[in-house]
C-alpha atoms as a PDB file:
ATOM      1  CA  UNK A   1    -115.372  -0.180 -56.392  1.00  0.00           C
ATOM      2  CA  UNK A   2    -113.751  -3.265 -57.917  1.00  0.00           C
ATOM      3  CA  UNK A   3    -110.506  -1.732 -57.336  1.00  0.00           C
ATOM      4  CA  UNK A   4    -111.116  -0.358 -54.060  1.00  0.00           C
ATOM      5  CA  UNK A   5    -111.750  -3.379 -52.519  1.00  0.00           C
ATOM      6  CA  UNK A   6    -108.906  -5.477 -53.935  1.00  0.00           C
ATOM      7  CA  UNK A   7    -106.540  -2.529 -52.783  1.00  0.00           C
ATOM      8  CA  UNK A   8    -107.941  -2.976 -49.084  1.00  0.00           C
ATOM      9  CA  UNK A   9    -107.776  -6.924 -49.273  1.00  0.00           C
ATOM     10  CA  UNK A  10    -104.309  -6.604 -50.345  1.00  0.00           C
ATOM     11  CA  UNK A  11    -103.506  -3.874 -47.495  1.00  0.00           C
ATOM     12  CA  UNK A  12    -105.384  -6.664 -44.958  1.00  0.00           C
ATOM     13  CA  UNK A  13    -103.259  -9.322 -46.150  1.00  0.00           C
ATOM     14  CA  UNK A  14    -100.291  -7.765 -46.278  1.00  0.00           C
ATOM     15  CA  UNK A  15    -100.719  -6.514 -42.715  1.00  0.00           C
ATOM     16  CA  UNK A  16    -102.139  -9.429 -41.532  1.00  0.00           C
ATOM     17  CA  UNK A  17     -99.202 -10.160 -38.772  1.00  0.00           C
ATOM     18  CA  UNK A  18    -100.201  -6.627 -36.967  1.00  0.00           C
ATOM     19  CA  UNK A  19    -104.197  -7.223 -37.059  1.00  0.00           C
ATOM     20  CA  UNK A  20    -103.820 -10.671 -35.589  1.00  0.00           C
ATOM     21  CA  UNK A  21    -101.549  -9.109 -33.357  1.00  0.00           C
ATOM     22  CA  UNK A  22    -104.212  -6.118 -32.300  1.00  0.00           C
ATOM     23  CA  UNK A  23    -106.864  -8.744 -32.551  1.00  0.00           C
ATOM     24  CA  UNK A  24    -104.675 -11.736 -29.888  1.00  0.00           C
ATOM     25  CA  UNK A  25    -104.802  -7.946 -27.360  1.00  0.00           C
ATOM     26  CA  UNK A  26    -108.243  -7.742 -27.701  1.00  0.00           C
ATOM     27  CA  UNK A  27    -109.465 -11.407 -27.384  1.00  0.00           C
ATOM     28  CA  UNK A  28    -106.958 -11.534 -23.987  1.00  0.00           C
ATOM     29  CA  UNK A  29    -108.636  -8.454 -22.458  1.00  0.00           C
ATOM     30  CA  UNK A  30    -112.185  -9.383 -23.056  1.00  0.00           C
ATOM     31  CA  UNK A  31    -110.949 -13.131 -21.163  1.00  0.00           C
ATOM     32  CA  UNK A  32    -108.907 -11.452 -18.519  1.00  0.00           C
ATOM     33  CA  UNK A  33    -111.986  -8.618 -17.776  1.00  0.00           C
ATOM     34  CA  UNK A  34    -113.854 -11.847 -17.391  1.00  0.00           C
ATOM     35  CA  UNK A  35    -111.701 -13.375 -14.998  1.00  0.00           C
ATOM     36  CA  UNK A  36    -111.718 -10.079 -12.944  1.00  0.00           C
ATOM     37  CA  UNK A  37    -114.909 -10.471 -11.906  1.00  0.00           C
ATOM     38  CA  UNK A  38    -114.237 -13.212  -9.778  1.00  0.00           C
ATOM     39  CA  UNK A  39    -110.096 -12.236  -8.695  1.00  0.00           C
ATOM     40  CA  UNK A  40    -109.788 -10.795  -4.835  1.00  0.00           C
ATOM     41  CA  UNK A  41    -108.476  -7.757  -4.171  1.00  0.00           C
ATOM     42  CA  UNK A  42    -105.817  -9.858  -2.579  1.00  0.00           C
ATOM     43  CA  UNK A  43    -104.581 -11.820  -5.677  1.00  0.00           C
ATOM     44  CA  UNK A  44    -104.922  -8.598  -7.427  1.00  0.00           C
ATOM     45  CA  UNK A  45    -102.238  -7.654  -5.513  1.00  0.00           C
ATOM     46  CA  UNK A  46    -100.148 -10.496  -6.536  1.00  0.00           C
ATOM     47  CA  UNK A  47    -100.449  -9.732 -10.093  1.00  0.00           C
ATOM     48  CA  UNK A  48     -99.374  -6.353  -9.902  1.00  0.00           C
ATOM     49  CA  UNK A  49     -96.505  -7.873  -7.973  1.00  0.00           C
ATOM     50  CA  UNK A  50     -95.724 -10.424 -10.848  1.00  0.00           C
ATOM     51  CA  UNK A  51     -96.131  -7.540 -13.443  1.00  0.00           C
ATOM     52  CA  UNK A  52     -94.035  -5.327 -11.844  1.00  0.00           C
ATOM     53  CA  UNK A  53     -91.446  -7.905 -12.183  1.00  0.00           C
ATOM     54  CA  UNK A  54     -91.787  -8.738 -15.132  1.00  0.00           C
ATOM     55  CA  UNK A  55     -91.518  -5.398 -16.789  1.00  0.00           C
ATOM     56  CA  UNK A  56     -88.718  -5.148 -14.568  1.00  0.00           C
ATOM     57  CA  UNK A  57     -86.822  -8.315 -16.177  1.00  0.00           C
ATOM     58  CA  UNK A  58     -88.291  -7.822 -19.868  1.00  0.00           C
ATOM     59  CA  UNK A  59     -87.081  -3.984 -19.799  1.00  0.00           C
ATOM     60  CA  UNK A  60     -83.193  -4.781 -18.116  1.00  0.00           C
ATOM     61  CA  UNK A  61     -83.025  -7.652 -20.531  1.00  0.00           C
ATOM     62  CA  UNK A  62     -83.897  -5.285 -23.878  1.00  0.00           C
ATOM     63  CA  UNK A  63     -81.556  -2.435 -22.914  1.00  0.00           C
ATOM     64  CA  UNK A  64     -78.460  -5.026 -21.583  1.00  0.00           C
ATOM     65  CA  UNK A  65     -78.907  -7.104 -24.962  1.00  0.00           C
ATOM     66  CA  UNK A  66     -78.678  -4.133 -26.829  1.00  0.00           C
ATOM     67  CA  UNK A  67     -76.126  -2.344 -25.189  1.00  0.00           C
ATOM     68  CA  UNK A  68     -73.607  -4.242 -27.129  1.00  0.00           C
ATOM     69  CA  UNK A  69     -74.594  -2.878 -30.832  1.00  0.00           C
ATOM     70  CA  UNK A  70     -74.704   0.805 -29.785  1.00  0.00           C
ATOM     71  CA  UNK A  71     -72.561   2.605 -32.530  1.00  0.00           C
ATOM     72  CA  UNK A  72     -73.133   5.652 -29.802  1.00  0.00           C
ATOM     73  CA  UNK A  73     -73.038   4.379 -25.862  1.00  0.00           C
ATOM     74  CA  UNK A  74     -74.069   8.033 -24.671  1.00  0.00           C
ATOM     75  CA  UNK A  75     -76.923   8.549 -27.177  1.00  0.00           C
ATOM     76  CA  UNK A  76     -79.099   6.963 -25.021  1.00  0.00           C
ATOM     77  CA  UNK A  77     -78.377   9.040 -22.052  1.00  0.00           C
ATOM     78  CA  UNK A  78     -78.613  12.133 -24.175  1.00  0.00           C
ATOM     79  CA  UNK A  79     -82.220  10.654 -25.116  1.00  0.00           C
ATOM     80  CA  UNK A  80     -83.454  10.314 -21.863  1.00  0.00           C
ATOM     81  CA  UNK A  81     -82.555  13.356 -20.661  1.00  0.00           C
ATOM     82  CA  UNK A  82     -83.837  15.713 -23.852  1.00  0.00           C
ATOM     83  CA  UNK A  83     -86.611  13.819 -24.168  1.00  0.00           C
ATOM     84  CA  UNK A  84     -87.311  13.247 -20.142  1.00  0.00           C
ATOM     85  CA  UNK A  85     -86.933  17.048 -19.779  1.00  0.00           C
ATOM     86  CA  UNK A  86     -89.556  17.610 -22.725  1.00  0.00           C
ATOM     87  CA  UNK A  87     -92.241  15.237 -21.408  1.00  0.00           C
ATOM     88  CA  UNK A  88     -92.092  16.793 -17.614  1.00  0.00           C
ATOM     89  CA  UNK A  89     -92.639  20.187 -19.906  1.00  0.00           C
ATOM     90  CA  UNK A  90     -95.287  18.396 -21.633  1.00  0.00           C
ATOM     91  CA  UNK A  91     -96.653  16.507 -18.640  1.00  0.00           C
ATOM     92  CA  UNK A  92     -97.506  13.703 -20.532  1.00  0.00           C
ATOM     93  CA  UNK A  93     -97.567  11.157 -18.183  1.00  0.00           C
ATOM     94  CA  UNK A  94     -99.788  13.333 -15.615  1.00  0.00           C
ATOM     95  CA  UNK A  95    -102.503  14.257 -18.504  1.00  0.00           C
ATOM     96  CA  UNK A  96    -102.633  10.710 -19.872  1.00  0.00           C
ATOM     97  CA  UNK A  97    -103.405   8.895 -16.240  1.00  0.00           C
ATOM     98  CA  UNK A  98    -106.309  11.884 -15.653  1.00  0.00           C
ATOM     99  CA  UNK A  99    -107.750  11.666 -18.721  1.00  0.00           C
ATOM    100  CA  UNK A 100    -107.978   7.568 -18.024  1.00  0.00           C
ATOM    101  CA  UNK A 101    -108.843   7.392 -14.695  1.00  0.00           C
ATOM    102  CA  UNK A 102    -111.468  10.472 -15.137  1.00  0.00           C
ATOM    103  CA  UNK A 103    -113.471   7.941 -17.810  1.00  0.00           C
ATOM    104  CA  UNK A 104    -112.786   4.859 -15.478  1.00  0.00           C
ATOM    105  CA  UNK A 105    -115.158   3.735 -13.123  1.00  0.00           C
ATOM    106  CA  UNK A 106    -113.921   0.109 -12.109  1.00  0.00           C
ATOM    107  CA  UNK A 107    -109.958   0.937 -11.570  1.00  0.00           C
ATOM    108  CA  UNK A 108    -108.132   3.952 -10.122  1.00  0.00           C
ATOM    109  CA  UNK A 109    -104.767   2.428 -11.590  1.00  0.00           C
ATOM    110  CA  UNK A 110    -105.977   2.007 -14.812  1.00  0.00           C
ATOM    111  CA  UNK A 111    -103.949   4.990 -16.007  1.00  0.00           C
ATOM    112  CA  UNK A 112    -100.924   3.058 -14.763  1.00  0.00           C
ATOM    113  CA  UNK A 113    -101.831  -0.305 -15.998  1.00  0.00           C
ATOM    114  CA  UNK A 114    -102.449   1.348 -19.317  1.00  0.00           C
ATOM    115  CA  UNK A 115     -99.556   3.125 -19.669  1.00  0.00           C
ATOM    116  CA  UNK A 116     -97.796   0.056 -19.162  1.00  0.00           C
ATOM    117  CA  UNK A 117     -99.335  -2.521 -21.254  1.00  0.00           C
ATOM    118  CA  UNK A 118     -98.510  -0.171 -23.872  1.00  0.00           C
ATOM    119  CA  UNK A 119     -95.042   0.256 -23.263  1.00  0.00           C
ATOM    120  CA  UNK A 120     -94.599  -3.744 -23.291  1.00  0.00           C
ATOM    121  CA  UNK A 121     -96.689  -4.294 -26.381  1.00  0.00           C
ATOM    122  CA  UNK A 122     -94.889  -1.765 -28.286  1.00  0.00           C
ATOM    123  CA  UNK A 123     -91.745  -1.158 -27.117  1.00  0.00           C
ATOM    124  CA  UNK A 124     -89.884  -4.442 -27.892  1.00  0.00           C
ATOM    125  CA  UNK A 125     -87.903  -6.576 -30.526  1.00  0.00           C
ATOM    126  CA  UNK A 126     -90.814  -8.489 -32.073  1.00  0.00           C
ATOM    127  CA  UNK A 127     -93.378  -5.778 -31.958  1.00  0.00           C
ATOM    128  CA  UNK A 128     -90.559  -3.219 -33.435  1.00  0.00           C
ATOM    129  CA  UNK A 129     -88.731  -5.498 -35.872  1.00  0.00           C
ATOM    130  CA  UNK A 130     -91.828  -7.624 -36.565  1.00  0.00           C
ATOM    131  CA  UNK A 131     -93.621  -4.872 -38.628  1.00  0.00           C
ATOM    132  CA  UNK A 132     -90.536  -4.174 -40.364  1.00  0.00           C
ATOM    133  CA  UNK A 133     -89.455  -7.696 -41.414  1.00  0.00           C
ATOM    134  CA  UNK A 134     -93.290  -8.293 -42.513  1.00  0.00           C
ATOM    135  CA  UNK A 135     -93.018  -5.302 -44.985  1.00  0.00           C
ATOM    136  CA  UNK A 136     -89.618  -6.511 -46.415  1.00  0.00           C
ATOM    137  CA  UNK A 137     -89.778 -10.493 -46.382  1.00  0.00           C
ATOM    138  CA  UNK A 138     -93.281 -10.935 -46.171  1.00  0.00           C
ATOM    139  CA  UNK A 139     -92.390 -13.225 -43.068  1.00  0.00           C
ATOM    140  CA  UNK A 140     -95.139 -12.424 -40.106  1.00  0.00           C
ATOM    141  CA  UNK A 141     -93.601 -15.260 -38.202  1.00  0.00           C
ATOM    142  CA  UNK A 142     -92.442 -12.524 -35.473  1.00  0.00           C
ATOM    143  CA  UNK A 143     -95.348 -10.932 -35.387  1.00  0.00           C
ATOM    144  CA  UNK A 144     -97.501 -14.049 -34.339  1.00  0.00           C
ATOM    145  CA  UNK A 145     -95.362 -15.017 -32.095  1.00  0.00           C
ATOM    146  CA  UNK A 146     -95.683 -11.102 -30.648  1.00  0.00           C
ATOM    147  CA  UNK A 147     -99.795 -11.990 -30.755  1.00  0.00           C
ATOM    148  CA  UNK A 148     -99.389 -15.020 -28.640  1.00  0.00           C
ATOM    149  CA  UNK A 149     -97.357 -12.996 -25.547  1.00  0.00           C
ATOM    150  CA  UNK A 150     -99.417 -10.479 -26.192  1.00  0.00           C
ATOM    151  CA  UNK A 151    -102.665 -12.572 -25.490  1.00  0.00           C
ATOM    152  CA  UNK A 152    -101.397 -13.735 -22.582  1.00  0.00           C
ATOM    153  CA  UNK A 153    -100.172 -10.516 -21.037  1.00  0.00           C
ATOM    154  CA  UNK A 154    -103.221  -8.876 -21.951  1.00  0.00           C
ATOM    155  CA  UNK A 155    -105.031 -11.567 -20.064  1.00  0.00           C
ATOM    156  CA  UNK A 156    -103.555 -10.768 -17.096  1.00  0.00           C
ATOM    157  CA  UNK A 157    -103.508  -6.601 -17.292  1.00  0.00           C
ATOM    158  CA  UNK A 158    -107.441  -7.117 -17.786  1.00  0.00           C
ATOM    159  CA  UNK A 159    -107.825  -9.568 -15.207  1.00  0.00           C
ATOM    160  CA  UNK A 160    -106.230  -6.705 -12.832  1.00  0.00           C
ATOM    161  CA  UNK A 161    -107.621  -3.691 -14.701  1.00  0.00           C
ATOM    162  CA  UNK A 162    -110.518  -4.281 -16.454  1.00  0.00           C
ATOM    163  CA  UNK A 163    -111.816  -3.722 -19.894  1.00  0.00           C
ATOM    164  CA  UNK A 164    -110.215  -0.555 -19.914  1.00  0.00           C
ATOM    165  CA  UNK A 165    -107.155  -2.530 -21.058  1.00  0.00           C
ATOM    166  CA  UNK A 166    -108.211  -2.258 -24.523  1.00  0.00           C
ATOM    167  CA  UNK A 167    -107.688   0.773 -25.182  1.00  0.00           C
ATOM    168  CA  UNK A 168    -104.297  -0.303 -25.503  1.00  0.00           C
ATOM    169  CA  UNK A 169    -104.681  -2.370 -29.287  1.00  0.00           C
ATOM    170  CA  UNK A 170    -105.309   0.582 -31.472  1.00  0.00           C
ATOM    171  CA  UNK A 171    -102.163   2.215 -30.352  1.00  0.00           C
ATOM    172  CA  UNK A 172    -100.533  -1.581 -30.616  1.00  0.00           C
ATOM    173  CA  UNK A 173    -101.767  -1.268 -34.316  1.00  0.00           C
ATOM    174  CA  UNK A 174    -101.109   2.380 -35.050  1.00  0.00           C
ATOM    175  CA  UNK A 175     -97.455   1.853 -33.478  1.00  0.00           C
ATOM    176  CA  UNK A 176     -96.598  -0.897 -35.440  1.00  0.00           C
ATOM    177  CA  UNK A 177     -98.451   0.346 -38.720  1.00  0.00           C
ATOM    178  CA  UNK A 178     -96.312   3.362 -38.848  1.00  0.00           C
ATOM    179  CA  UNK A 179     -92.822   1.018 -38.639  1.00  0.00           C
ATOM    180  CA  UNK A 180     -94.517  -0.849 -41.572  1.00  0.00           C
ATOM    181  CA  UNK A 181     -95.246   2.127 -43.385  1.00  0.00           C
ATOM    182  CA  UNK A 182     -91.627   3.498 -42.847  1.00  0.00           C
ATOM    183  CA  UNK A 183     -90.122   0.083 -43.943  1.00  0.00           C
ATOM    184  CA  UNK A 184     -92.194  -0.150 -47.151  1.00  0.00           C
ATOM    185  CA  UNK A 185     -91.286   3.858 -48.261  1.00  0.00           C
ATOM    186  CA  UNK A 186     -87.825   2.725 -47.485  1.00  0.00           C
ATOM    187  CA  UNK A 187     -86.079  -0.068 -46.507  1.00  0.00           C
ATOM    188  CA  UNK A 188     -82.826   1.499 -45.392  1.00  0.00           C
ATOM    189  CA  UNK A 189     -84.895   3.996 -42.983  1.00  0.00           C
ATOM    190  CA  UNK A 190     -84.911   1.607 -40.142  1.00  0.00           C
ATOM    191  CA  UNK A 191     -81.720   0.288 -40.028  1.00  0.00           C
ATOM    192  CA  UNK A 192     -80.184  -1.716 -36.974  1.00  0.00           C
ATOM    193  CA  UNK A 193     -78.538   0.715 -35.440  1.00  0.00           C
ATOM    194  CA  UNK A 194     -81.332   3.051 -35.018  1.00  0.00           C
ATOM    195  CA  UNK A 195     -83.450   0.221 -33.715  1.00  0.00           C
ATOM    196  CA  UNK A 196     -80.549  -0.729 -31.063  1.00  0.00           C
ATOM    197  CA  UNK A 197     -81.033   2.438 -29.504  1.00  0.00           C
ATOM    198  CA  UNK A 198     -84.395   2.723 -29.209  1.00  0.00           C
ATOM    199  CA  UNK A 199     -84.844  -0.878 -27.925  1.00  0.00           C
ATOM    200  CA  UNK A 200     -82.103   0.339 -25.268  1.00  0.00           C
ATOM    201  CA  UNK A 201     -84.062   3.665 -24.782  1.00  0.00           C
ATOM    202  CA  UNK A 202     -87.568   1.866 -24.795  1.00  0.00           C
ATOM    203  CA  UNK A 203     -86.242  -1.216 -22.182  1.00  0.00           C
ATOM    204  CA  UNK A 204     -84.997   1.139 -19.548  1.00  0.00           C
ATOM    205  CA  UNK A 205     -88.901   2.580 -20.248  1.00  0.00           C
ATOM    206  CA  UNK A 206     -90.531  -0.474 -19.386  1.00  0.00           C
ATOM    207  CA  UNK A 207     -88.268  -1.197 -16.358  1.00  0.00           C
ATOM    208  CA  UNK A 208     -89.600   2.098 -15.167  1.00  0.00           C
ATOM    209  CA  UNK A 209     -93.247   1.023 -15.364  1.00  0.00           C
ATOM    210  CA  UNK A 210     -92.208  -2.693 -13.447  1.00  0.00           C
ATOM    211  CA  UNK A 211     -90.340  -0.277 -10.638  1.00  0.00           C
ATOM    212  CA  UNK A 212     -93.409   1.880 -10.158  1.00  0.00           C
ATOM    213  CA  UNK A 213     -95.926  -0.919 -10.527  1.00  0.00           C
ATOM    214  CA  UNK A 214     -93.812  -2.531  -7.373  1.00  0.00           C
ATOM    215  CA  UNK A 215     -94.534   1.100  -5.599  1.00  0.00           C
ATOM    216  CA  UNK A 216     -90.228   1.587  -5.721  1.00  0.00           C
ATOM    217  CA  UNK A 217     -90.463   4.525  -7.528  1.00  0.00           C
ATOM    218  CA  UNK A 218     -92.845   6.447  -9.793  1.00  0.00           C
ATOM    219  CA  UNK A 219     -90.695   7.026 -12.913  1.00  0.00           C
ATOM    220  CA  UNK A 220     -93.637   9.318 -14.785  1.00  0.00           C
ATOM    221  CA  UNK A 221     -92.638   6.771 -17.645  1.00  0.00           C
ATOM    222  CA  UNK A 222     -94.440   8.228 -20.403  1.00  0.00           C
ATOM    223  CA  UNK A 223     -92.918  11.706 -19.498  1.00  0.00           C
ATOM    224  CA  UNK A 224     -89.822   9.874 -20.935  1.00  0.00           C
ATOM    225  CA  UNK A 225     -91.455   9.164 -24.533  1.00  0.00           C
ATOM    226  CA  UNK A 226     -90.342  11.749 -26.517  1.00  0.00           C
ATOM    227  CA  UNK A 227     -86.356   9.805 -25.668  1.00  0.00           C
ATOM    228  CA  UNK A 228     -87.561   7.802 -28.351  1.00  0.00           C
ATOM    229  CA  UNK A 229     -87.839  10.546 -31.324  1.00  0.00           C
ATOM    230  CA  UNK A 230     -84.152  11.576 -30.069  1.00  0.00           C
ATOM    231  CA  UNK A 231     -82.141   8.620 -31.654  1.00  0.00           C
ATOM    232  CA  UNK A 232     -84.681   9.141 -34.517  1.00  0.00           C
ATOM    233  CA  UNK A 233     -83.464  12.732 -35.644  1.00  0.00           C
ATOM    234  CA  UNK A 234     -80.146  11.796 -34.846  1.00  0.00           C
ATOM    235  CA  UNK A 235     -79.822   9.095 -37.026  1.00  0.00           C
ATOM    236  CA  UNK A 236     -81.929  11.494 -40.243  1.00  0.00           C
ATOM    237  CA  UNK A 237     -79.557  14.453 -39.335  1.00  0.00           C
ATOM    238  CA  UNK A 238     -76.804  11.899 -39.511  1.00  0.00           C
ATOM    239  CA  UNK A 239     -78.063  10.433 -42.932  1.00  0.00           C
ATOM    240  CA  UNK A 240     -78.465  14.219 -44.581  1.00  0.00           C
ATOM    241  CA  UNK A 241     -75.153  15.425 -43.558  1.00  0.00           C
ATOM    242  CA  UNK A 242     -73.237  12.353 -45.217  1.00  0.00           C
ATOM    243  CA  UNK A 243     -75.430  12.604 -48.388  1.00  0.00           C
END
């Protein structure tokens, strides 16, 4: 029992940048449901506005800063549409906003707003690299500083969505537990290149939630997830033919 126990405190510690980083989600969404109590539909309206936006701008800015250390500029194209084709086959995007909005009773958007949250809370360079660096250094720094946007942005998707919103920290932990898990069976698994392209893959993602939360266009962004395991098996089938 002895054992057991140290082996989870050690785990906790360890992982402590990602739990205060699922924890920062949760806190936000339980302020920003809250909030929505007393937001009108018309301000509402504004936030969606400002979210839209900035998805837009946080999505552009990962793929254009990344651009730049692409070993392959076309992989990413290749990603999008393998992996864009596979999730309209898959309909993930469709079966992920009925099965929210069936359970949701306060927000018909929900599924969107979900969908998302998740996509910015995951898909970027402190909540991809943070878990990774953690493992390797020990150094959470970038994951707190993840937990702090991530309190605030969850503060506003609840304030607009509801409680629903937190559905979105286990997957925050899950997500970022698995790049933890890679980086501690190997530390050469995740290299920089691989996490190029899918920070250019995963920004052009999240610009496609900001275009359809400003009612441009309805990307079905989650129909594009599956982009992301492309530059994945690329970069294993890559590593197994040179070895």
């Amino acid at each position: 029992m002895d054992s057991t126990f140290l082996h989870f405190w050690n785990l906790t510690f360890i992982m402590i940048g990602t739990i205060v980083n699922t924890c920062a989600i949760i806190a936000g969404t339980f302020v920003g449901t809250l909030l929505n109590r007393g937001i009108k539909e018309k301000y509402k309206e504004v936030l969606y506005t400002g979210l839209g936006l900035a998805s837009l701008a946080i999505g552009l800015n990962a793929t254009i800063s990344n651009l730049p250390n692409s070993e392959y500029p076309v992989l990413f194209i290749v990603s999008l549409a393998i992996g864009g084709v596979a999730g309209t086959w898959l309909d993930i995007d469709g079966r992920f906003k009925r099965l929210v909005n069936k359970h949701s009773h306060n927000s018909k958007h929900l599924g969107e707003g979900l969908s998302t949250a998740i996509l910015l809370y995951c898909i970027g360079p402190l909540s991809m690299l943070g878990p990774v660096i953690s493992a390797l250094k020990g150094d959470h720094t970038f994951l707190f500083t993840n937990a702090t946007l991530d309190f605030v942005s969850s503060t506003i998707f609840a304030s607009t969505y509801g409680l629903g919103m937190i559905l979105a920290a286990p997957v925050l932990f899950l997500w970022q537990g698995a790049f933890y898990l890679i980086a501690t069976l190997s530390s050469s698994a995740v290299s920089d290149s691989l996490m190029a392209e899918l920070l250019i893959v995963g920004g052009l993602m999240i610009s496609g939630s900001g275009l359809g939360l400003l009612n441009l266009k309805d990307c079905k962004t989650l129909n594009l997830l599956p982009s992301l395991a492309v530059p994945i098996i690329w970069f294993l089938l890559k590593s197994i033919i040179q070895n």
